[in-house]
PDB file of N, CA and C in Angstrom:
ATOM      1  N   UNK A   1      79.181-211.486  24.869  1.00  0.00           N
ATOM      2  CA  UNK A   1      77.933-210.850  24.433  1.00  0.00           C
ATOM      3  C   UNK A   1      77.313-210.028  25.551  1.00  0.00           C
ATOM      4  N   UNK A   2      77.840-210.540  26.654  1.00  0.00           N
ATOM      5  CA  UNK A   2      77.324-209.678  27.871  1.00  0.00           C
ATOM      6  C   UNK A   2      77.446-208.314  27.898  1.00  0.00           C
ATOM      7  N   UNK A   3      78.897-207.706  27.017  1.00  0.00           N
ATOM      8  CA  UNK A   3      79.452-206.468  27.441  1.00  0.00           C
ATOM      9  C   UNK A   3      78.796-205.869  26.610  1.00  0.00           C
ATOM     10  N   UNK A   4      77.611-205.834  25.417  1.00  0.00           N
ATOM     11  CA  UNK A   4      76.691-204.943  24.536  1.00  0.00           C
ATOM     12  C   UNK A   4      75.773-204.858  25.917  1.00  0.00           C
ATOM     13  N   UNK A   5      75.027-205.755  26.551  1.00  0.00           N
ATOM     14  CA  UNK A   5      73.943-205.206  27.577  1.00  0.00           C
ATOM     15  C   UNK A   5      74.368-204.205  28.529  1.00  0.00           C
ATOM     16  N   UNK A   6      76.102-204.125  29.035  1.00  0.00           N
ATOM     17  CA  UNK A   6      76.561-203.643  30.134  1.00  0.00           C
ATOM     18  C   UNK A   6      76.890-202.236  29.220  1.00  0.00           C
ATOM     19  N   UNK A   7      77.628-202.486  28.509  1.00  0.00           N
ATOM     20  CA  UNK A   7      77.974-200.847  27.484  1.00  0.00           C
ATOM     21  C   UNK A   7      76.192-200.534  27.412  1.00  0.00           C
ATOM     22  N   UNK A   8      75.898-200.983  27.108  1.00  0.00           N
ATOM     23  CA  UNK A   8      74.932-199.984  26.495  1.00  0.00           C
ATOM     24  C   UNK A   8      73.980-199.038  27.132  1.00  0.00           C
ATOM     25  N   UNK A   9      74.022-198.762  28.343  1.00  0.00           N
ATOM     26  CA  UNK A   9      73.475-197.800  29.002  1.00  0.00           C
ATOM     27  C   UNK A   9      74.430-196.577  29.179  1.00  0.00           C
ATOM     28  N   UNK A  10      75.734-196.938  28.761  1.00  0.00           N
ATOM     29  CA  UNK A  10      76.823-195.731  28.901  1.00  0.00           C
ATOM     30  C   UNK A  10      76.959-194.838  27.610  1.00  0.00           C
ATOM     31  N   UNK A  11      76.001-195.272  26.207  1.00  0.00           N
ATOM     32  CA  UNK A  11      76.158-194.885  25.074  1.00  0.00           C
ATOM     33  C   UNK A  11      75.152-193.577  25.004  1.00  0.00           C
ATOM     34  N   UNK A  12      75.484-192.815  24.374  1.00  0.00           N
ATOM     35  CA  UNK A  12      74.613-190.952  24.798  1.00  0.00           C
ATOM     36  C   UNK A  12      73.608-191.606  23.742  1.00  0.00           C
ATOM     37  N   UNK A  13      73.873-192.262  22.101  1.00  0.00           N
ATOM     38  CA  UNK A  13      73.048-192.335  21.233  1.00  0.00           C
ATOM     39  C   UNK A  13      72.549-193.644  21.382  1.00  0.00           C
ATOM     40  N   UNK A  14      71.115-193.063  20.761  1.00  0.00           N
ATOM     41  CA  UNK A  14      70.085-194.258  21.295  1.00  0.00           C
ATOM     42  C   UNK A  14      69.842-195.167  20.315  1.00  0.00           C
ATOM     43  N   UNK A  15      70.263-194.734  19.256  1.00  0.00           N
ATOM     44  CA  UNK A  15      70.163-195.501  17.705  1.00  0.00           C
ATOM     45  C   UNK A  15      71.015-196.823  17.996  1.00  0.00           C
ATOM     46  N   UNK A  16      72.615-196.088  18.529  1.00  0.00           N
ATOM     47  CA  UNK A  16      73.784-197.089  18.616  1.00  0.00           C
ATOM     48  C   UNK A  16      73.558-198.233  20.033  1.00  0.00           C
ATOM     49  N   UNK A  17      72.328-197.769  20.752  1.00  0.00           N
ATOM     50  CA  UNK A  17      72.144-198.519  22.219  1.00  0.00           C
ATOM     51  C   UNK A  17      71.353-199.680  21.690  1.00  0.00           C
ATOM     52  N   UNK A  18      70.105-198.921  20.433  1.00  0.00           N
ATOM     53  CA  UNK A  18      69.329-200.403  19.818  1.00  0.00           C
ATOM     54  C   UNK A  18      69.686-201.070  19.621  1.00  0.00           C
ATOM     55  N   UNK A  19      70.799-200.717  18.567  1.00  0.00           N
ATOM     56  CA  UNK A  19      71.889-201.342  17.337  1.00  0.00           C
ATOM     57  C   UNK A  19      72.019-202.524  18.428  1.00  0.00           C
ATOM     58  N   UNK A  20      72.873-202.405  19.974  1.00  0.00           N
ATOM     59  CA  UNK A  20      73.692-203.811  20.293  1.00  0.00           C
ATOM     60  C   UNK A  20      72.427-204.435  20.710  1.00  0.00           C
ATOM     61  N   UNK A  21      71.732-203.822  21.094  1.00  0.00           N
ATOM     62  CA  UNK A  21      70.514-205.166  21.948  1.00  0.00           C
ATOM     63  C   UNK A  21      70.163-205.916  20.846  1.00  0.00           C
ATOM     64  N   UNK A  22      69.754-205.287  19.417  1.00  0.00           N
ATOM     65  CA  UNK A  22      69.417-206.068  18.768  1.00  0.00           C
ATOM     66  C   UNK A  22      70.403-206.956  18.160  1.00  0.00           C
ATOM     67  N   UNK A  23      71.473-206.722  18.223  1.00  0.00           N
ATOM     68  CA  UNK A  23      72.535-207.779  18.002  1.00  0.00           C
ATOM     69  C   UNK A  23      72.914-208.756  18.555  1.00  0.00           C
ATOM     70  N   UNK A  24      72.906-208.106  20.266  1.00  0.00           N
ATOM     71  CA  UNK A  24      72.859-209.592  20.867  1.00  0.00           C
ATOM     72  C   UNK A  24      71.344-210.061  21.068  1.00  0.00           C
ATOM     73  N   UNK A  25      70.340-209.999  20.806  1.00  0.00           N
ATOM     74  CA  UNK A  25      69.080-210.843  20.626  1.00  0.00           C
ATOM     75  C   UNK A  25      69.217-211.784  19.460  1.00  0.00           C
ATOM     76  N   UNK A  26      69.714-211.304  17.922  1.00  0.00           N
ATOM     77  CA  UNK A  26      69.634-211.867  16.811  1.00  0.00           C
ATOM     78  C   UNK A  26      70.531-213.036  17.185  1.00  0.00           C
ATOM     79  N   UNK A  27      72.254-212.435  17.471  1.00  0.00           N
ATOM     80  CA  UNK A  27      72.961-213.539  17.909  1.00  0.00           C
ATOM     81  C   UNK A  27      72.518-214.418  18.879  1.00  0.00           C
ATOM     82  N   UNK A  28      71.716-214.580  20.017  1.00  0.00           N
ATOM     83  CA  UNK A  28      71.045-215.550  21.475  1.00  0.00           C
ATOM     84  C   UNK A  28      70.114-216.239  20.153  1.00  0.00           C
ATOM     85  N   UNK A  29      69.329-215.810  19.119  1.00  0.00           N
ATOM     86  CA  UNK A  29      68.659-216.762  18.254  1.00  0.00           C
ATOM     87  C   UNK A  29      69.283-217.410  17.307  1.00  0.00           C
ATOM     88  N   UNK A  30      70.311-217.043  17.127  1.00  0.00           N
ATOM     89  CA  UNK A  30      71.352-218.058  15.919  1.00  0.00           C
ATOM     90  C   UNK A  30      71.267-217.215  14.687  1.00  0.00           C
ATOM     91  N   UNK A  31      70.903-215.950  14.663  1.00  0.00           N
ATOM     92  CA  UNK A  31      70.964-214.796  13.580  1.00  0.00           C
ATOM     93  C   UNK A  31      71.735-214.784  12.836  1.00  0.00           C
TER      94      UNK A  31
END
């Protein structure tokens, strides 16, 4: 789950940068 926080500053779109944080937040809560 680490590698969505580490990718995601390398992604140009910012939609697709939300997309993982909020994925790995939902997943760290049991989403």
């Amino acid at each position: 789950m680490l590698a969505y926080v580490l990718n995601a500053p390398l992604l140009n779109d910012e939609g697709l940068r939300l997309g993982y944080l909020i994925t790995l937040h939902a997943r760290l809560h049991g989403y």
